[in-house]
Structure formats: C-alpha cells, structure tokens
N, C-alpha and C. Protein backbone atom coordinates (compact mmCIF):
# COMPACT_ATOMS: atom_id res chain seq x y z
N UNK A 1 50.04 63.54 15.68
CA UNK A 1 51.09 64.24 16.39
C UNK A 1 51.71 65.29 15.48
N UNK A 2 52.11 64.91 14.36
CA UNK A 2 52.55 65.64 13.25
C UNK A 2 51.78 66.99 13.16
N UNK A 3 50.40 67.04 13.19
CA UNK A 3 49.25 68.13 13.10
C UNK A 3 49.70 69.06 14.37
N UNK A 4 50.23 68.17 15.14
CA UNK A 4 49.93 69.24 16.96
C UNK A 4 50.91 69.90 17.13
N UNK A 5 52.49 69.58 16.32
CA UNK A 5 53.36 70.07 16.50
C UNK A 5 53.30 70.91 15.04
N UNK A 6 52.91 70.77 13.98
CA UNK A 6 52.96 71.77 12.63
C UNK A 6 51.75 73.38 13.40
N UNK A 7 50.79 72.93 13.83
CA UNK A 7 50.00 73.76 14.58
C UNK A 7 50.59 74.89 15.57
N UNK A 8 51.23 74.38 16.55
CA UNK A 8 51.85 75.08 17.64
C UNK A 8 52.90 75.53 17.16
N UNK A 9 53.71 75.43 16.22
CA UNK A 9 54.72 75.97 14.96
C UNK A 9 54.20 76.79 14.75
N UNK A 10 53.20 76.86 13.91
CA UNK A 10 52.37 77.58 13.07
C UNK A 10 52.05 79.19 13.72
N UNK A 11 51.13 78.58 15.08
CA UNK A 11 50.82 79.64 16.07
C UNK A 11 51.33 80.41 16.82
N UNK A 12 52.97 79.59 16.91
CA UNK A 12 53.99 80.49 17.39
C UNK A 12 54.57 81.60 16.35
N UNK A 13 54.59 81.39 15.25
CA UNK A 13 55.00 82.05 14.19
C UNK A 13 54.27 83.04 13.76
N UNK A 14 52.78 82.72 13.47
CA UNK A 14 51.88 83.66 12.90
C UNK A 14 51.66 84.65 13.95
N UNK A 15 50.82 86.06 13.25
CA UNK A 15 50.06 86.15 14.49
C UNK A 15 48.55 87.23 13.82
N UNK A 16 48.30 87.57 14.72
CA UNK A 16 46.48 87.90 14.81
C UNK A 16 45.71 86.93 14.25
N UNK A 17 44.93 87.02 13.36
CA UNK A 17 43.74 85.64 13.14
C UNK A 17 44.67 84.57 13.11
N UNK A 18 45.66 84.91 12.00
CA UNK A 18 46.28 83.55 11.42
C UNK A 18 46.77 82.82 13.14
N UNK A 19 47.07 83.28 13.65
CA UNK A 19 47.71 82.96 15.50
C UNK A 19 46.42 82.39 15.76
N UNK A 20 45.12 82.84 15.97
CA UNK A 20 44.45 82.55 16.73
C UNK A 20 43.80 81.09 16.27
N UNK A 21 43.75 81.47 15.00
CA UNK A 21 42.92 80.05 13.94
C UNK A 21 44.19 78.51 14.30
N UNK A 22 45.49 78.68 13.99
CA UNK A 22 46.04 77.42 14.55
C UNK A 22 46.13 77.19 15.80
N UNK A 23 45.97 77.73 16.97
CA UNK A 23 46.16 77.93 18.58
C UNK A 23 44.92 76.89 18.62
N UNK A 24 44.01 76.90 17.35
CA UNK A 24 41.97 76.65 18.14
C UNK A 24 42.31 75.06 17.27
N UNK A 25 43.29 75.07 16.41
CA UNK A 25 43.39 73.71 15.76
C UNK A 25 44.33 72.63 17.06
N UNK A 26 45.02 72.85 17.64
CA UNK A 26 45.51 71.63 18.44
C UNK A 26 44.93 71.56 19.35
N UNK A 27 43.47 72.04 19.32
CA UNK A 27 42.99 71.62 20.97
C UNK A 27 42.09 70.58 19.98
N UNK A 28 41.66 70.61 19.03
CA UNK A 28 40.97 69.42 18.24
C UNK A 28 41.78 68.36 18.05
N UNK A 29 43.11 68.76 17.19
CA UNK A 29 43.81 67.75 17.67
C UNK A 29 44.39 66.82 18.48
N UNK A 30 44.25 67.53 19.67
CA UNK A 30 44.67 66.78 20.93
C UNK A 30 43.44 65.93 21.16
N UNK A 31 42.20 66.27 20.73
CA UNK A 31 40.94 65.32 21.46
C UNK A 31 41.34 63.71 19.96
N UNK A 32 42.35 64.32 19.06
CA UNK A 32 41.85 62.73 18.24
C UNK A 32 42.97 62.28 18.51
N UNK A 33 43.73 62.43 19.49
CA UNK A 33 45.10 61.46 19.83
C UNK A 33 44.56 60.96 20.84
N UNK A 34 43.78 61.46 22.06
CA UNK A 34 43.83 61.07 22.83
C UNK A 34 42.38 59.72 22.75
N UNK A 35 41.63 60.05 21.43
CA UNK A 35 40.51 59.05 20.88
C UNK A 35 41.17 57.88 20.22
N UNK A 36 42.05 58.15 19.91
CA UNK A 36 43.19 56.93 18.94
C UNK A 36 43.65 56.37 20.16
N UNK A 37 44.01 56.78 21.20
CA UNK A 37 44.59 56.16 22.48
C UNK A 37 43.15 55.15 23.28
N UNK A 38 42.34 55.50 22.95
CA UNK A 38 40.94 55.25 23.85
C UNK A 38 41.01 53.58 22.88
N UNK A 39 40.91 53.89 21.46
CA UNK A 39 40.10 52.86 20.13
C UNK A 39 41.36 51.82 20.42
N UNK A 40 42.61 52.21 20.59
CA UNK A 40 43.97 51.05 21.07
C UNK A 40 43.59 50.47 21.74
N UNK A 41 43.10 50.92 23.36
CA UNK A 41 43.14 50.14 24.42
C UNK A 41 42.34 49.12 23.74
N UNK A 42 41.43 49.63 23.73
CA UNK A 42 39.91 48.80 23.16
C UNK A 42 40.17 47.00 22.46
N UNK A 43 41.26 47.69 21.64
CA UNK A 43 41.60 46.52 20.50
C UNK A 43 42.60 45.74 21.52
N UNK A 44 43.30 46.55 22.15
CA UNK A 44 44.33 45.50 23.16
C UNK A 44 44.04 44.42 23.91
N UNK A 45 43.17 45.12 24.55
CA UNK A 45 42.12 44.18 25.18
C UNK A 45 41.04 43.02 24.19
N UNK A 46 40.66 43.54 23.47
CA UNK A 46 39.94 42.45 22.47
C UNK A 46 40.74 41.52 21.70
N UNK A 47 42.17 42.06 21.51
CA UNK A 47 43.09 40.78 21.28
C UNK A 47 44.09 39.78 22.39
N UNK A 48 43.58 40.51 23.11
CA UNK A 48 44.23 39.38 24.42
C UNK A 48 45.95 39.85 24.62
N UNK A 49 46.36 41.28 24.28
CA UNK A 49 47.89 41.49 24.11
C UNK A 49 47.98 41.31 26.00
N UNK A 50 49.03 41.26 26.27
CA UNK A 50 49.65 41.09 27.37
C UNK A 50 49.16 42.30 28.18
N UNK A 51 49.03 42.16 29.51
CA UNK A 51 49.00 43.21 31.00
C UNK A 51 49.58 44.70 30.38
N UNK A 52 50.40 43.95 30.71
CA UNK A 52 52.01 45.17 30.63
C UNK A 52 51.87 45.94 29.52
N UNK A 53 51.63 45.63 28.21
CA UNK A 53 51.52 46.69 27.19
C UNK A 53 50.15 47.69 27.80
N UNK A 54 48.95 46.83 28.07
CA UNK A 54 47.43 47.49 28.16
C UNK A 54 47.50 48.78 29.68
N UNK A 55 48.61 47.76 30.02
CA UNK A 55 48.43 48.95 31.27
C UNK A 55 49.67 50.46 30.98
N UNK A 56 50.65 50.16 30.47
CA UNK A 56 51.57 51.54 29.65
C UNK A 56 50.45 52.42 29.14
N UNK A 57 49.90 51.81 28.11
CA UNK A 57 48.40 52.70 27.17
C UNK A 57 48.16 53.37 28.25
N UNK A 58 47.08 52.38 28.96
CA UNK A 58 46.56 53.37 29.86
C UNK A 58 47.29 54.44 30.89
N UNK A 59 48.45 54.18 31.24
CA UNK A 59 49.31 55.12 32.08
C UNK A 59 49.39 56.64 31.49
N UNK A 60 49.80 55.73 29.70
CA UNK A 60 49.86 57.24 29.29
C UNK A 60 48.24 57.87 28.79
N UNK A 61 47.68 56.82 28.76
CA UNK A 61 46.25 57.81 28.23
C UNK A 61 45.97 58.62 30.04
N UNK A 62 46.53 58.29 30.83
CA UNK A 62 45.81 58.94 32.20
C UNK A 62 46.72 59.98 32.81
N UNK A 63 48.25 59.92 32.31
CA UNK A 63 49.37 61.00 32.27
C UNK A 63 48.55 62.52 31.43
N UNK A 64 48.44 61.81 29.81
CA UNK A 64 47.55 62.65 28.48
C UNK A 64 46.41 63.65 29.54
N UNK A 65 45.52 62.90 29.65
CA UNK A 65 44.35 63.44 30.67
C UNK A 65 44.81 64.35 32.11
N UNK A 66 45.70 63.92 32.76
CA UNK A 66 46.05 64.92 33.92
C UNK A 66 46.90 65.97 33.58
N UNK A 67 47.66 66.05 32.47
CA UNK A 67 48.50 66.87 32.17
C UNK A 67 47.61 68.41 31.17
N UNK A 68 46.28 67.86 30.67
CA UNK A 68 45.94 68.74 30.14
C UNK A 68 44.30 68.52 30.24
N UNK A 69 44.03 68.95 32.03
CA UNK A 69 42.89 68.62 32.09
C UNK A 69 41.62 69.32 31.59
N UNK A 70 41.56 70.70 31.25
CA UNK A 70 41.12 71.34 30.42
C UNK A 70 40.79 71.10 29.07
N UNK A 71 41.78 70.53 28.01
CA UNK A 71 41.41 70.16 27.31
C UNK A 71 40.18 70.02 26.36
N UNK A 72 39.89 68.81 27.11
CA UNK A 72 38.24 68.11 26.25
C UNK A 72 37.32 69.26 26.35
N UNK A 73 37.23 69.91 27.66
CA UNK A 73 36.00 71.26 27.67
C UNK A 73 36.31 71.90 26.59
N UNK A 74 37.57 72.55 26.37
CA UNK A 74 37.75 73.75 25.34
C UNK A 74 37.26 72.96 24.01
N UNK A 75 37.79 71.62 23.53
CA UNK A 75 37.30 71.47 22.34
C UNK A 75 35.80 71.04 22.32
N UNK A 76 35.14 70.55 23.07
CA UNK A 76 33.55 70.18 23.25
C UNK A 76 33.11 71.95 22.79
N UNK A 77 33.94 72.74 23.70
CA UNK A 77 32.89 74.34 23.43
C UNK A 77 33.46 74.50 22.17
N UNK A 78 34.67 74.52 21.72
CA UNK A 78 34.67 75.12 19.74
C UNK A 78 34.03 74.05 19.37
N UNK A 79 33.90 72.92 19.33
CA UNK A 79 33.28 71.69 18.33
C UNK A 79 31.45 72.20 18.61
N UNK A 80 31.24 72.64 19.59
CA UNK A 80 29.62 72.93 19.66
C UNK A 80 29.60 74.01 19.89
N UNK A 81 29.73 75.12 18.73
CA UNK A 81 29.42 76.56 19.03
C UNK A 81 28.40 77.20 18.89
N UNK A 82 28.12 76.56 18.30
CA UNK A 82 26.62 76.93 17.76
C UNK A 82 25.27 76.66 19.23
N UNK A 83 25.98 76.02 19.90
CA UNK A 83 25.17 75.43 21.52
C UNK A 83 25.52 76.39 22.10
N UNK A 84 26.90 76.65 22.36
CA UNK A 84 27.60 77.47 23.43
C UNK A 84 27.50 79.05 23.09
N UNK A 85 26.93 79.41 21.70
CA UNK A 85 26.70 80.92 21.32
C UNK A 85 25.09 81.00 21.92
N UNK A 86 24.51 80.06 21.92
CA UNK A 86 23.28 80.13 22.48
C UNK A 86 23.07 80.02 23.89
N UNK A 87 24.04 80.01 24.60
CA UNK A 87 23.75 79.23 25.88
C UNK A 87 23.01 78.04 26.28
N UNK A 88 23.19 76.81 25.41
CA UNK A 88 22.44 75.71 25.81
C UNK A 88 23.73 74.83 25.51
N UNK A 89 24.79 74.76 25.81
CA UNK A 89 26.06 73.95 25.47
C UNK A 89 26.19 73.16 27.28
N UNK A 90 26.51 72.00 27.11
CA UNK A 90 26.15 70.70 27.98
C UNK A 90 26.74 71.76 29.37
N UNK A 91 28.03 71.87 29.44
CA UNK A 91 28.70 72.63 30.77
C UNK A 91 27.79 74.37 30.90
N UNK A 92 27.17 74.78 30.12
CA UNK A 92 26.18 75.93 30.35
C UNK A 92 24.86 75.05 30.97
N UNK A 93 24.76 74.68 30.78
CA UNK A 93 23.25 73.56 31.14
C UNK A 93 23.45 73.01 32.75
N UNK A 94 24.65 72.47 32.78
CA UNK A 94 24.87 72.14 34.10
C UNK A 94 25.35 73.21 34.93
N UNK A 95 26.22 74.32 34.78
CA UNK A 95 26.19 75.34 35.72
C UNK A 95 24.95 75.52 36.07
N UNK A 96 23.89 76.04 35.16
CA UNK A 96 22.74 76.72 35.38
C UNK A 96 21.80 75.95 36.51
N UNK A 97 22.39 74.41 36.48
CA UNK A 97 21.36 73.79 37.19
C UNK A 97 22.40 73.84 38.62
N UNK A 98 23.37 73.82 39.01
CA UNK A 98 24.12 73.56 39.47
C UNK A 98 24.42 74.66 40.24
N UNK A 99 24.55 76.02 39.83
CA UNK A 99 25.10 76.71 40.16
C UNK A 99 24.00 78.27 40.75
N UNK A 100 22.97 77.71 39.98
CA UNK A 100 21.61 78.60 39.94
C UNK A 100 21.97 79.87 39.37
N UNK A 101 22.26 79.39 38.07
CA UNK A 101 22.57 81.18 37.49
C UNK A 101 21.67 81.03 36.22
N UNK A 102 21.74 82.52 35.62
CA UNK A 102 20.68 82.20 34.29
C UNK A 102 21.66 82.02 33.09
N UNK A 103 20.67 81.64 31.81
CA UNK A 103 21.44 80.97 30.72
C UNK A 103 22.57 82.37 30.12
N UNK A 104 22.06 83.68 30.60
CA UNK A 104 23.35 84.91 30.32
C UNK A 104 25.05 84.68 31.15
N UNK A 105 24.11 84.32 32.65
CA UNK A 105 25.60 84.24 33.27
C UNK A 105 26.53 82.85 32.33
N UNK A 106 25.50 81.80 32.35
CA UNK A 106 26.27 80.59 32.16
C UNK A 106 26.90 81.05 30.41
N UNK A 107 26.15 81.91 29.64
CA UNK A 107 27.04 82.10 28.30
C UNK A 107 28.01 82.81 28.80
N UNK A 108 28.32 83.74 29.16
CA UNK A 108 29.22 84.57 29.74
C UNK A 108 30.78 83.35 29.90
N UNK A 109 30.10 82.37 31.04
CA UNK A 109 31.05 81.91 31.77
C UNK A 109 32.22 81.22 30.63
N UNK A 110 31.06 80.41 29.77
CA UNK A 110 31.63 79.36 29.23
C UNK A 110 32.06 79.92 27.54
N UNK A 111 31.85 81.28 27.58
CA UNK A 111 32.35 82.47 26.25
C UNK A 111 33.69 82.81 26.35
N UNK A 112 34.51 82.93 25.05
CA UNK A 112 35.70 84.18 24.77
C UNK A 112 36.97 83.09 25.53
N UNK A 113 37.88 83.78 25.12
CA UNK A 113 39.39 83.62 25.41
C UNK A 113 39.72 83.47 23.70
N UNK A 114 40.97 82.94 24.00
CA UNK A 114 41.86 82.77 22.35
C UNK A 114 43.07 82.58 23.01
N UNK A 115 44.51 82.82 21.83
CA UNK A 115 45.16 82.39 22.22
C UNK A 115 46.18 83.40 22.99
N UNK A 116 46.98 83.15 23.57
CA UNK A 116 48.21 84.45 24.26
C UNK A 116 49.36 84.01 23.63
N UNK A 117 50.05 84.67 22.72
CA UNK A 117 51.40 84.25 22.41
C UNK A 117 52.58 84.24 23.59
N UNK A 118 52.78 85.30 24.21
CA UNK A 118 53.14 85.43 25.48
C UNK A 118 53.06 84.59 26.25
N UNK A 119 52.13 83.63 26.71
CA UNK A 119 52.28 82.87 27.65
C UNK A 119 51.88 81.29 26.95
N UNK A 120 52.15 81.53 25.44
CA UNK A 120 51.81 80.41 24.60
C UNK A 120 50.65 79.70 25.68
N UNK A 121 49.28 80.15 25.96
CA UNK A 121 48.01 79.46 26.31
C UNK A 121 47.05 79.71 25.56
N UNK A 122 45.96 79.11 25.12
CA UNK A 122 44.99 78.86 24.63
C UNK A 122 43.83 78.86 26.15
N UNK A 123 43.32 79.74 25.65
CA UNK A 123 41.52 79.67 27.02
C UNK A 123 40.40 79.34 26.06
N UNK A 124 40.02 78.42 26.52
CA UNK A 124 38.04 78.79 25.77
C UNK A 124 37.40 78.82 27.21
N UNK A 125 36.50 79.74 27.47
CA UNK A 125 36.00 80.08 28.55
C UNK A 125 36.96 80.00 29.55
N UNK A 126 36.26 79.21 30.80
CA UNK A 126 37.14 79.13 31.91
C UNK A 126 38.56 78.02 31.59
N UNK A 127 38.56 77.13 30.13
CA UNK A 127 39.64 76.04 30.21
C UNK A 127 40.65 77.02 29.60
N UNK A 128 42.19 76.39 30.12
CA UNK A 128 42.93 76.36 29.59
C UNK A 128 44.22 75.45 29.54
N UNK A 129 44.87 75.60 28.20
CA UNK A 129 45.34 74.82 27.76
C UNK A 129 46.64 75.04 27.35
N UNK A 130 47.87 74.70 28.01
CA UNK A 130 49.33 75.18 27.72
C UNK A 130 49.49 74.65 26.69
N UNK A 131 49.90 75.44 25.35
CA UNK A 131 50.59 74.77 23.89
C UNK A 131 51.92 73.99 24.51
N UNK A 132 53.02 74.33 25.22
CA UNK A 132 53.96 73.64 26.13
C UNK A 132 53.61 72.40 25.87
N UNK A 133 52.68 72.49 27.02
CA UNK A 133 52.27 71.14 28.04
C UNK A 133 51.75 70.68 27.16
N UNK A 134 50.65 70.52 26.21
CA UNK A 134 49.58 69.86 25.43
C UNK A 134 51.07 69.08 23.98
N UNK A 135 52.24 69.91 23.50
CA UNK A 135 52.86 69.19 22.74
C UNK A 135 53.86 67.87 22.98
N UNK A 136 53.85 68.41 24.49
CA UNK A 136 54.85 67.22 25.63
C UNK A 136 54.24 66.14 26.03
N UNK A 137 52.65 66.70 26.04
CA UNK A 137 51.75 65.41 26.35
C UNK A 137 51.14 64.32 25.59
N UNK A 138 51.12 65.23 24.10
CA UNK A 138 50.57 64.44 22.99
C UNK A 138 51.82 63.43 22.45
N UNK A 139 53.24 64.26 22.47
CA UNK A 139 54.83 63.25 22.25
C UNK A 139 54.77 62.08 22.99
N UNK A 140 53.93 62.06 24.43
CA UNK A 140 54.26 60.78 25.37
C UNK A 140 52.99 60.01 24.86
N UNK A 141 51.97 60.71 24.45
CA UNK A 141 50.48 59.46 24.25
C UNK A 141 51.04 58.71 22.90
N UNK A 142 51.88 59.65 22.09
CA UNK A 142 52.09 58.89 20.85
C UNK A 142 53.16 57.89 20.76
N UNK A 143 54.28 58.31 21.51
CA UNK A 143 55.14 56.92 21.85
C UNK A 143 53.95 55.81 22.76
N UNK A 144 53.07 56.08 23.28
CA UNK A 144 52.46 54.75 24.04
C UNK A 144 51.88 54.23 22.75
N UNK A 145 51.45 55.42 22.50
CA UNK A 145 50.56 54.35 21.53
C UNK A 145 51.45 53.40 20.21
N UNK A 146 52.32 53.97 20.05
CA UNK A 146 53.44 53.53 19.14
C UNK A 146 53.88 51.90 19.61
N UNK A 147 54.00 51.96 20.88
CA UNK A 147 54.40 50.27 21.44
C UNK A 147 53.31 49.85 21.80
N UNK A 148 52.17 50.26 21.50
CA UNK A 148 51.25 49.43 21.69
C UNK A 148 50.86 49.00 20.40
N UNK A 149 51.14 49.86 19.38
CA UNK A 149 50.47 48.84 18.23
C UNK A 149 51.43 47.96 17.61
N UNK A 150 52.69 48.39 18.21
CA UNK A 150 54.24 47.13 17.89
C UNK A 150 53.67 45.97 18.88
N UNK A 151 53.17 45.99 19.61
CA UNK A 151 52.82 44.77 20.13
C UNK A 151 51.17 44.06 19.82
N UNK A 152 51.02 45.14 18.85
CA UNK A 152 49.67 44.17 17.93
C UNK A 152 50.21 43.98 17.09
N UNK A 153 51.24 44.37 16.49
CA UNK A 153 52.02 43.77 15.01
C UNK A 153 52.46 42.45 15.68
N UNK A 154 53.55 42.24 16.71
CA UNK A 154 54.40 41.42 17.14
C UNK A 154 52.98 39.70 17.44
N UNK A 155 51.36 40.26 18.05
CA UNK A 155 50.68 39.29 17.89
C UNK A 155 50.55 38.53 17.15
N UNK A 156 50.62 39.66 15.75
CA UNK A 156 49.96 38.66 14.50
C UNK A 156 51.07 38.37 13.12
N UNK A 157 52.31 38.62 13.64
CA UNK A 157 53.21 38.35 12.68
C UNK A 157 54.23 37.37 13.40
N UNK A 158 54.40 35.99 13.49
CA UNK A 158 54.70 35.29 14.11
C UNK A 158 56.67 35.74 14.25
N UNK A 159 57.36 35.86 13.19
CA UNK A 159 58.53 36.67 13.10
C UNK A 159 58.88 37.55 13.90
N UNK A 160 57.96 38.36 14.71
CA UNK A 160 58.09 39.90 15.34
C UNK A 160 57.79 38.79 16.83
N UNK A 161 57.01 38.05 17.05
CA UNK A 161 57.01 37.36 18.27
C UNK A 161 58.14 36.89 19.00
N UNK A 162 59.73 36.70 18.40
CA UNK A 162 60.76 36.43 18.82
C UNK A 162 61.32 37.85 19.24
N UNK A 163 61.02 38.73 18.91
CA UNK A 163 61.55 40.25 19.05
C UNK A 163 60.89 41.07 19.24
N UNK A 164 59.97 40.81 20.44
CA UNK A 164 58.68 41.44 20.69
C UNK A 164 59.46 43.27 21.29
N UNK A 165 57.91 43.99 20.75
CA UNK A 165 58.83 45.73 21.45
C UNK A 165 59.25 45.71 22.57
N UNK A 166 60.11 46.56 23.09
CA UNK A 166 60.10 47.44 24.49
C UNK A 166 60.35 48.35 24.46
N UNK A 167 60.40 49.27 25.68
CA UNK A 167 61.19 50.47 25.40
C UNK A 167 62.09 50.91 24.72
N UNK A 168 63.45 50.36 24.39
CA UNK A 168 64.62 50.19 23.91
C UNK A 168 64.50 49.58 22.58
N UNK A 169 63.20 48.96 22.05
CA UNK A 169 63.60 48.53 21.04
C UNK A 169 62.21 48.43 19.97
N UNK A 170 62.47 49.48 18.98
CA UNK A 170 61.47 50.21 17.87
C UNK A 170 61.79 49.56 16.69
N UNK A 171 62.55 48.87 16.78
CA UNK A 171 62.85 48.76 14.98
C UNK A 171 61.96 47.29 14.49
C-alpha cells in the first residue's frame, strides 16, 4: 500500500517520463495487493478461521476487482511487452480469434496510452485505470487484509483469542 500511495504522489508531482514511469508502477502494484489478498484467503481457509473474517476478505477482494476492473489487463500488457510489441500477447490472440481481425489490428488495439495528469488516468491500450479510484481501492483491500491476518494472529496466540479483532478494534 505504502508503494501505491508513494507512486501516485510521485506521479502527481513529477512530470514527462519521470510522470509516466511512476503512473506504470501502481498498476503493478495494485496486481501484488490484490495477490496478497488472493494467498490470505487461501491460508484462511486452510486454517479453519471463522465465516465472517473469510467472507470480509473476499468482499473486499471483489469490491478491489469491481472498482478497478481494468486493472489486471493493463498490468498483464506492461508485465508482457515483449508479447504485446509483437502482437502475440494473450488479449491480442483472443481478439484475433474472436473478433476476426489481423495480428496489426489486434497490436494496434491492445498498444499506447500512458498516463494523463489532468484526469489523473493511466490507459494501456483499451484499459483504464483511475489513480483516484485504484488508491481508495487498494486503502480498503489493505484494511481487509489487515483483519484478516489479526484474526490469524488471534488463532494462534491463545492471549489475542480473548480479544479477538473487529472493526473497532486494531490494537
């Protein structure tokens, strides 16, 4: 979280490359909060924590996901550029089959954008991604995930079991 908000700082502040280079860093970041949210559930469930915590996680891992549904595309296309400069990147592959266009249109499609200071958005191809929305969304996955791992502490530290988390209560 620390990274997503020093980033969108960063990108609001800077500008030309230096703007564009942190704008392209919180869309990576956002894919490893929302992977730290995925590896929680995982463990929640494999330790037997209660309903109620496993299902918050997931509320907010599915809030995370609708709020910035774009997302995962934009970082799949910077994380595989080297696919997507070629036109053989997974969402170029499936237009083409999908859509019956050739591998030019589908580079085209899924090519270019950056960031807009002005309307603080980030595009890679057709996604985009509100710096806004993406720092409001990553604040709520990280409080979930925050009481969710107070309630894997509270499992295995018999002390914290009398004073298990809730909303209201972090310490």
């Amino acid at each position: 979280m620390h990274a997503v908000l020093r980033f969108a700082a960063d990108a609001k502040a800077a500008d030309g490359l230096e703007q564009q280079i942190y704008a392209r860093q919180i869309v990576g970041q956002l894919r490893l909060i929302h992977l730290c949210a995925g590896m929680l559930a995982k463990e929640l469930t494999r330790l037997g924590i209660d309903q109620g915590h496993r299902d918050r996680l997931q509320d907010g891992i599915t809030a995370f996901a609708q709020a910035l549904p774009g997302a995962k595309d934009a970082r799949d296309i910077r994380e595989h550029l080297d696919e997507y400069a070629r036109g053989e990147g997974q969402l170029q592959r499936r237009a083409m089959r999908e859509s019956a266009i050739d591998r030019l249109a589908a580079a085209a499609r899924f090519w270019g954008g950056g960031y807009d200071p002005l309307t603080e958005e980030f595009r890679e191809g057709p996604f985009v991604v509100s710096i806004p929305v993406a720092v409001e969304a990553a604040r709520l996955l990280q409080t979930a995930i925050y009481h969710a791992a107070r309630a894997v502490d509270a499992s295995r530290d018999p002390a914290r079991r009398s004073n298990p988390p809730s909303e209201g209560n972090c310490s």
